[in-house]
C-alpha atoms as a PDB file:
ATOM      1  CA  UNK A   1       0.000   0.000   0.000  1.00  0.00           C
ATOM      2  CA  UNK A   2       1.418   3.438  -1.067  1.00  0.00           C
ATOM      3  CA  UNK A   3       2.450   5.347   1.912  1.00  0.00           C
ATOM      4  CA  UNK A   4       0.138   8.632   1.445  1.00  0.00           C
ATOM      5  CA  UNK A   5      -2.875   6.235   1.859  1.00  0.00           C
ATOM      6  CA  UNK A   6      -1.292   4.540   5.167  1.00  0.00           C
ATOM      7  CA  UNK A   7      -1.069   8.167   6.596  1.00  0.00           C
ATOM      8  CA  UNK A   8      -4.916   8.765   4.691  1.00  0.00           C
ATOM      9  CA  UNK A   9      -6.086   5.913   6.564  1.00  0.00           C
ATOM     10  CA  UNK A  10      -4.309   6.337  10.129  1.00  0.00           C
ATOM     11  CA  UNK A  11      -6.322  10.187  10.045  1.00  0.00           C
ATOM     12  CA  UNK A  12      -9.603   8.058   9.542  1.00  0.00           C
ATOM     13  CA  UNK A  13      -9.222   5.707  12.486  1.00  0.00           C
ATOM     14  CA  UNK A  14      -8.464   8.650  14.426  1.00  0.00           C
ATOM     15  CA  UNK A  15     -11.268  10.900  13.448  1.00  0.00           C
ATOM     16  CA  UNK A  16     -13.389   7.659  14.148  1.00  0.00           C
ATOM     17  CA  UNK A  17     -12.267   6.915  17.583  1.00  0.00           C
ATOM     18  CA  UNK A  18     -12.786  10.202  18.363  1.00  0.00           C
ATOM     19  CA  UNK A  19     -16.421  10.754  17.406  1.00  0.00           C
ATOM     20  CA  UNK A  20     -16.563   6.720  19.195  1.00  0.00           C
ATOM     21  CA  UNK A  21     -14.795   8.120  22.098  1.00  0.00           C
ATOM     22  CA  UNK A  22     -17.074  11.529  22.220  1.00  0.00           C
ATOM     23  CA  UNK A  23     -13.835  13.843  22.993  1.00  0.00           C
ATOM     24  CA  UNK A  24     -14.908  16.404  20.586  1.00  0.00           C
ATOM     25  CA  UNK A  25     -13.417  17.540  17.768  1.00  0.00           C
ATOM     26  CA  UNK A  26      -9.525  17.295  16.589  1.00  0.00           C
ATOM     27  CA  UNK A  27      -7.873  20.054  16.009  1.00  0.00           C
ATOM     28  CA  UNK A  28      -6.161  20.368  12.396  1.00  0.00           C
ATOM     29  CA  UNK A  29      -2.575  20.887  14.242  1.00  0.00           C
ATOM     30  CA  UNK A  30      -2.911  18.075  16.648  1.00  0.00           C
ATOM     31  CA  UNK A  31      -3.503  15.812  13.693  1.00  0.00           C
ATOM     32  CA  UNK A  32      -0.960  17.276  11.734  1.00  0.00           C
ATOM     33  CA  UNK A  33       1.654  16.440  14.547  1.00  0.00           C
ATOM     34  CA  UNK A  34      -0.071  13.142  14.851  1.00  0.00           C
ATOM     35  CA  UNK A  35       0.796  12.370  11.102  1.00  0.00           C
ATOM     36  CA  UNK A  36       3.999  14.267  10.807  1.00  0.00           C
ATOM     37  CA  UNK A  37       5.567  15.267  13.545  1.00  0.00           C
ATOM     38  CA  UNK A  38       6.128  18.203  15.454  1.00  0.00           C
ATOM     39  CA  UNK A  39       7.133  20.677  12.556  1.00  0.00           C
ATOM     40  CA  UNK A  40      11.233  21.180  12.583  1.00  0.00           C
ATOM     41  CA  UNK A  41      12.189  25.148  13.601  1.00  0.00           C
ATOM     42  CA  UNK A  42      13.726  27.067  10.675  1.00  0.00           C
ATOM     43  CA  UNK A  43      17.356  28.480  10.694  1.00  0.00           C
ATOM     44  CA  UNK A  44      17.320  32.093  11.293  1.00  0.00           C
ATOM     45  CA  UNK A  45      19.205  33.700   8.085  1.00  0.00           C
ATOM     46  CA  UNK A  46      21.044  36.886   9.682  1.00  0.00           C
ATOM     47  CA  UNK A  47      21.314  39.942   6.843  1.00  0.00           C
ATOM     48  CA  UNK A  48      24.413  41.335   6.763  1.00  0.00           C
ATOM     49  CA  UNK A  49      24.763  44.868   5.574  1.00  0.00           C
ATOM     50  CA  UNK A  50      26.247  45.424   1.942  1.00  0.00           C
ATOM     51  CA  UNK A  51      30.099  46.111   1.950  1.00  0.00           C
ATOM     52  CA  UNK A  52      30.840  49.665   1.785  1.00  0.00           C
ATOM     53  CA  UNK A  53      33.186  49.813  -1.613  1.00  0.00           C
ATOM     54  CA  UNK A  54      33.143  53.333  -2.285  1.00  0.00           C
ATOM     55  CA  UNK A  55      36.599  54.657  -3.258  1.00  0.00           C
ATOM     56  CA  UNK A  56      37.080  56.384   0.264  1.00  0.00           C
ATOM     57  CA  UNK A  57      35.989  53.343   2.208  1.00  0.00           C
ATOM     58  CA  UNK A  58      38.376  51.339   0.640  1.00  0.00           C
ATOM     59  CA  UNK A  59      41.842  53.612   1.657  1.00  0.00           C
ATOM     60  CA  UNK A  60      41.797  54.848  -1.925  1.00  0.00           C
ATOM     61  CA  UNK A  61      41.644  58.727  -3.218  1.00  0.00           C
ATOM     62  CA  UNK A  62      37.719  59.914  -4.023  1.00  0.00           C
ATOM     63  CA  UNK A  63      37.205  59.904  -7.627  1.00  0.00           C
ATOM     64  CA  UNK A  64      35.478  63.565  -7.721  1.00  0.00           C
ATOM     65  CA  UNK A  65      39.362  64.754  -6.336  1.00  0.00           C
ATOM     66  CA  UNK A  66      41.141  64.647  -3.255  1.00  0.00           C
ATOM     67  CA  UNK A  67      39.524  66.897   0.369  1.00  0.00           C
ATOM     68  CA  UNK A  68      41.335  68.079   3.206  1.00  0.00           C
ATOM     69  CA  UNK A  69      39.367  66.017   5.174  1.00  0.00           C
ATOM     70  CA  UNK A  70      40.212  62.917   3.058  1.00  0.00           C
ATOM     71  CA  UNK A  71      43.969  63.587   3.459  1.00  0.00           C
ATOM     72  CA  UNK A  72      43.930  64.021   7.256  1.00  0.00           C
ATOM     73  CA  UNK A  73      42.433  60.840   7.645  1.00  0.00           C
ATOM     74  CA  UNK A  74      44.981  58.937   6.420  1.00  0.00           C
ATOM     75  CA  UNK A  75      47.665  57.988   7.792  1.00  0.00           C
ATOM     76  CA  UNK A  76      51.297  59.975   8.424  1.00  0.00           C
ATOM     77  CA  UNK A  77      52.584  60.033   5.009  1.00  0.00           C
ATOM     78  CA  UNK A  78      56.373  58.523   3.894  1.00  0.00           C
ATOM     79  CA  UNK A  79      57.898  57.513   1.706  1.00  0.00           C
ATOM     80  CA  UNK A  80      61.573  57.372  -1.020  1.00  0.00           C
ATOM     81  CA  UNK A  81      63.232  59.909  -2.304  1.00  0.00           C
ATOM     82  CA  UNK A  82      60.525  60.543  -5.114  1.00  0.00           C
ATOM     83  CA  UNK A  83      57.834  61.287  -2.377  1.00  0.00           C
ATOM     84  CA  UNK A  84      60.634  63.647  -0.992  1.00  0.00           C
ATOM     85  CA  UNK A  85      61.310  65.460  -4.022  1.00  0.00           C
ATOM     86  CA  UNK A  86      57.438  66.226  -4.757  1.00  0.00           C
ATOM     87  CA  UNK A  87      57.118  66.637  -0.797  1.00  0.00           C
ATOM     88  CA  UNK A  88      59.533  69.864  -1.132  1.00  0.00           C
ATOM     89  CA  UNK A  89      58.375  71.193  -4.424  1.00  0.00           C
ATOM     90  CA  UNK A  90      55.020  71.525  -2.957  1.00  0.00           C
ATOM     91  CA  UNK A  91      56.460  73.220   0.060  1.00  0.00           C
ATOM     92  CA  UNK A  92      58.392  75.464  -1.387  1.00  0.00           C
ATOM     93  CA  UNK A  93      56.214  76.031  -4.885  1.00  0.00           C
ATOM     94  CA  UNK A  94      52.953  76.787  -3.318  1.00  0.00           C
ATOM     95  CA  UNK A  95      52.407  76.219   0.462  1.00  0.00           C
ATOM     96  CA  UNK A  96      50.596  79.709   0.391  1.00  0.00           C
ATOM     97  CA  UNK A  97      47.816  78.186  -2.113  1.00  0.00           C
ATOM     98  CA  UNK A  98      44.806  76.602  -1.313  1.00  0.00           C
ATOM     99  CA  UNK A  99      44.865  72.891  -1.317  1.00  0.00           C
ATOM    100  CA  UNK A 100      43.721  72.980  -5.123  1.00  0.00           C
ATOM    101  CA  UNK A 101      46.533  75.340  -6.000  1.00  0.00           C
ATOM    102  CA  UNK A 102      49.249  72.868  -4.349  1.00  0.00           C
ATOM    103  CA  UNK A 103      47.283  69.567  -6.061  1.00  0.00           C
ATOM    104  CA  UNK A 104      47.159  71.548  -9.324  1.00  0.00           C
ATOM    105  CA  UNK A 105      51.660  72.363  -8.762  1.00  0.00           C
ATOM    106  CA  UNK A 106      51.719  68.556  -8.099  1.00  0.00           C
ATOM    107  CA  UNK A 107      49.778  67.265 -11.691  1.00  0.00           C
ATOM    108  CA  UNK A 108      52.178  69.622 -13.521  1.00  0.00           C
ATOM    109  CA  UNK A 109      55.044  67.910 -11.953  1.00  0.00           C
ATOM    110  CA  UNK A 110      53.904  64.610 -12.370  1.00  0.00           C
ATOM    111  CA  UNK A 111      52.452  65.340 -16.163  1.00  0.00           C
ATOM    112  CA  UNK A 112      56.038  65.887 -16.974  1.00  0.00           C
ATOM    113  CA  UNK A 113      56.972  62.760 -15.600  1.00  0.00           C
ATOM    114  CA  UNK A 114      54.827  60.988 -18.049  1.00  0.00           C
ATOM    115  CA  UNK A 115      56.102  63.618 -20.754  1.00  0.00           C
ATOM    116  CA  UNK A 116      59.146  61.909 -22.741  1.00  0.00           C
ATOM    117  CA  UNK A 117      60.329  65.626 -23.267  1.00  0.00           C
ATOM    118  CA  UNK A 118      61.248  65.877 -19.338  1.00  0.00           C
ATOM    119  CA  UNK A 119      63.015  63.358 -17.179  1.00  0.00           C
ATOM    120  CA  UNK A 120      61.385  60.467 -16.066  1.00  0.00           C
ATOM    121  CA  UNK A 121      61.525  60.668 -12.292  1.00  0.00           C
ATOM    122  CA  UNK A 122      60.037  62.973 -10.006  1.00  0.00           C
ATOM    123  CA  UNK A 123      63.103  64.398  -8.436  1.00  0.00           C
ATOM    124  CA  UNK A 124      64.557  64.646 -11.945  1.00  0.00           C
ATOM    125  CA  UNK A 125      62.085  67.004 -13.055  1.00  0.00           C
ATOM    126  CA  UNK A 126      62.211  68.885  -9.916  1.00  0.00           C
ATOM    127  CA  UNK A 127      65.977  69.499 -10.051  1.00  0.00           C
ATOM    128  CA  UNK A 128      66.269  69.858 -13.723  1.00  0.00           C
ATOM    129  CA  UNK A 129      68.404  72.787 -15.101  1.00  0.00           C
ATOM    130  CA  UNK A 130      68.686  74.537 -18.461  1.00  0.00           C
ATOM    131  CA  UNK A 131      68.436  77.420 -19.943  1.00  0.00           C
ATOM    132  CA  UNK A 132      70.515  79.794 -17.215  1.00  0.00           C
ATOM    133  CA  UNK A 133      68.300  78.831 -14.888  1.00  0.00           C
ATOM    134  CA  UNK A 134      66.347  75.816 -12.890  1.00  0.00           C
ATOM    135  CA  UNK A 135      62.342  75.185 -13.588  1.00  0.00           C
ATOM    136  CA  UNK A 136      61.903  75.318 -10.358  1.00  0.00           C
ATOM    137  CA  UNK A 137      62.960  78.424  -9.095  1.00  0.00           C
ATOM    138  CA  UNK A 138      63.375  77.411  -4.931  1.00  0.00           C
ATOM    139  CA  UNK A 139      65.989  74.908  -6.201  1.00  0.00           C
ATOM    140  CA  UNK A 140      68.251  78.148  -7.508  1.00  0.00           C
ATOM    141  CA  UNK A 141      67.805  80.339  -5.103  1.00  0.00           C
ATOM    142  CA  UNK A 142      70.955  79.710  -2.849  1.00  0.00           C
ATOM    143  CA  UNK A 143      68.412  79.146   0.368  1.00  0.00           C
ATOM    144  CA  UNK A 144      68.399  75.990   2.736  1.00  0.00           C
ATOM    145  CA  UNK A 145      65.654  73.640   2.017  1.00  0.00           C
ATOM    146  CA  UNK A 146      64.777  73.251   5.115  1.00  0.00           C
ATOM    147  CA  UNK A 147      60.737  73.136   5.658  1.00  0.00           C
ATOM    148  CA  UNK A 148      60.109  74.888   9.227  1.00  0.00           C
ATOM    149  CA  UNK A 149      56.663  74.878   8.874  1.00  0.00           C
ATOM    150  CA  UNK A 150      55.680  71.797  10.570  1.00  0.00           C
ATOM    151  CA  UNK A 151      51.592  72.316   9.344  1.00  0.00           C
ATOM    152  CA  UNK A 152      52.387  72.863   5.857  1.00  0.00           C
ATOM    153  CA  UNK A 153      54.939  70.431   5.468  1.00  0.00           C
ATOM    154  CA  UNK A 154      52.690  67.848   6.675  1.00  0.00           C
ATOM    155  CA  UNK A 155      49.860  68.574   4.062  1.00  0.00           C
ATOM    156  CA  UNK A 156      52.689  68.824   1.282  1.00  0.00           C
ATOM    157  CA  UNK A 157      53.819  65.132   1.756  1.00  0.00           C
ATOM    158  CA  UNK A 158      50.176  64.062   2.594  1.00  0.00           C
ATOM    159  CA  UNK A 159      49.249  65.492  -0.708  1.00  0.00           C
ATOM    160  CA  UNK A 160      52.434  63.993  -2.367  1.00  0.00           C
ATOM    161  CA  UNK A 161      51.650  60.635  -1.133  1.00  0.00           C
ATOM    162  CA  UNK A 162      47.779  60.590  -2.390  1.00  0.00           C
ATOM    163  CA  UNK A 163      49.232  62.038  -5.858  1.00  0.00           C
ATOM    164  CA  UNK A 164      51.968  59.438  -6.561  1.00  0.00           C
ATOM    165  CA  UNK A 165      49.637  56.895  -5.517  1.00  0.00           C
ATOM    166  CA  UNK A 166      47.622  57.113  -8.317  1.00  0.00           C
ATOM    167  CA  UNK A 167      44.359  60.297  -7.298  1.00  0.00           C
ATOM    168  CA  UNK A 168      43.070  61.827 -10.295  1.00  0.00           C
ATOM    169  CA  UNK A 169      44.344  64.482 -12.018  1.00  0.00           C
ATOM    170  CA  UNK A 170      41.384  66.955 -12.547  1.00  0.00           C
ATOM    171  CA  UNK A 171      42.628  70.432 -12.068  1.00  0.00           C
ATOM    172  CA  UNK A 172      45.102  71.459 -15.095  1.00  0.00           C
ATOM    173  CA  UNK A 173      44.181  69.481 -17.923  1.00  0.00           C
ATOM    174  CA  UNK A 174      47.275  67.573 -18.376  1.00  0.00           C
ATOM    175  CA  UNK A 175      49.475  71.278 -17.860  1.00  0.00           C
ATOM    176  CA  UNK A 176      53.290  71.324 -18.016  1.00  0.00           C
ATOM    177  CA  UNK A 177      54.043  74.551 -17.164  1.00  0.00           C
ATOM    178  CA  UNK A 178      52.528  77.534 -14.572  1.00  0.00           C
ATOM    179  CA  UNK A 179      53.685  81.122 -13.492  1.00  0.00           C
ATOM    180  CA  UNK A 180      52.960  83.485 -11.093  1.00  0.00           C
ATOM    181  CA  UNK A 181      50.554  86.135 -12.021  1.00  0.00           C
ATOM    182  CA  UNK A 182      53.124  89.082 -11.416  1.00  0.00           C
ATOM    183  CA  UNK A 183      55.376  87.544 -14.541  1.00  0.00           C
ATOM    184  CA  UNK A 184      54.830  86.574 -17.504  1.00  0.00           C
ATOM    185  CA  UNK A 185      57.444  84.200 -19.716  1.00  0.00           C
ATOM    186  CA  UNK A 186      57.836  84.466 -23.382  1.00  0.00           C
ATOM    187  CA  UNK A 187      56.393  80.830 -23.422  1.00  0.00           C
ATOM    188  CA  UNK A 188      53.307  81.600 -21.995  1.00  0.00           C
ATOM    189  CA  UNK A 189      52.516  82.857 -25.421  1.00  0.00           C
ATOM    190  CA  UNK A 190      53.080  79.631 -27.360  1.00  0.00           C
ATOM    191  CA  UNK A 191      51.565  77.355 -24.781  1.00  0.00           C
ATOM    192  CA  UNK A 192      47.464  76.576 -24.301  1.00  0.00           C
ATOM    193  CA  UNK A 193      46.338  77.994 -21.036  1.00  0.00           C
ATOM    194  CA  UNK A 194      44.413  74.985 -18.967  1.00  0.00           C
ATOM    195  CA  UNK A 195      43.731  76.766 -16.196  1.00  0.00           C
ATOM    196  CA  UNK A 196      44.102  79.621 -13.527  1.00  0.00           C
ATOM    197  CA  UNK A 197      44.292  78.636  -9.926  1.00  0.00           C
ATOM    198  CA  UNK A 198      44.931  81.091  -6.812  1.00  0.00           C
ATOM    199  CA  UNK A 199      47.935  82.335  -7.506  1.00  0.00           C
ATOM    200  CA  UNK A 200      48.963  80.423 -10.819  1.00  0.00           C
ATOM    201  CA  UNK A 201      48.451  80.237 -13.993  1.00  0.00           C
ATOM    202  CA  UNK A 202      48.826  76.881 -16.082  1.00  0.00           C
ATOM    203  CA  UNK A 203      49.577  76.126 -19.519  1.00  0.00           C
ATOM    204  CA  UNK A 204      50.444  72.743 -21.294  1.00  0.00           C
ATOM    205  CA  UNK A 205      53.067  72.327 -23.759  1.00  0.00           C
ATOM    206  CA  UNK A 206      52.084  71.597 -27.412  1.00  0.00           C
ATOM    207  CA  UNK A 207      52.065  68.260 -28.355  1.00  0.00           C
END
């Protein structure tokens, strides 16, 4: 005998002795435990929280550009002698700017990096000479660079870090070159002008 109809007929007998037995009616769950069992408790499923993978979450530089707030929270910057080159450069370039002027100093730097008209390091570019002159006008200037501003110095290598690690370049356009707005170079008039922050204005070469 198929085993639904052994169950089929073990509900019968009991309905019957029951209305034999005058105890009243059964109750649908008593004869379902009867059959079946007392039913078995179901796992509790815990819901986790989605991950939190945006860009600042994850240690990494915020894709709309880099905040002071952003920098600060990361930890004391370091680094070799590359992070120490564009460390100093933004010291002594353009600690008086805002935090977009000294970001937009450190994309020309690294845009000539990637140039193959300039050297191919950091600190090469920084300390590169020619024309009379240096392109970098703090390296020339006979002075000790030595940076005594503990505050500034701080955000210069925190911004240096965040920049060689790989945040986005937004601010210049791919520049090359900037000046002061109290001078203005013969190049100036060659080059396209990207952009005009604080104190700076920036151009990129042609080509």
């Amino acid at each position: 005998m198929h085993f639904g109809m052994v169950l089929r007929s073990v509900a019968l007998l009991l309905v019957a002795g029951a209305a034999v037995a005058d105890v009243g009616p059964i109750n649908r769950a008593d004869l379902t435990r009867a059959l079946y069992g007392a039913p078995q408790a179901q796992p509790v499923l815990a819901v986790l929280p989605a991950p939190d993978l945006s860009a600042e979450a994850l240690g990494m530089p915020p894709a709309e550009g880099l905040t002071e707030a952003w920098l600060m929270a990361q930890p004391a910057p370091q680094g070799d002698a590359e992070w120490q080159c564009l460390t100093e450069a933004l010291y002594f370039e353009a600690r008086g700017e805002s935090l977009k002027g000294q970001i937009a100093v450190a994309e020309v730097i690294l845009n000539r990096v990637d140039s193959p008209l300039y050297p191919r390091s950091v600190c090469g570019v920084v300390k590169q000479r020619g024309g009379g002159g240096c392109q970098f006008s703090y390296v020339c200037d006979g002075r000790a660079d030595r940076m005594r501003e503990k505050g500034a110095a701080d955000l210069a290598g925190r911004i240096a870090r965040a920049m060689l690690d790989g945040a986005p370049r937004l601010l210049t356009d791919g520049a090359t070159h900037f000046h002061t707005r109290s001078v203005r170079p013969g190049w100036s008039r060659r080059f396209d002008q990207t952009a005009s922050i604080g104190a700076h204005v920036f151009y990129r070469h042609p080509g």
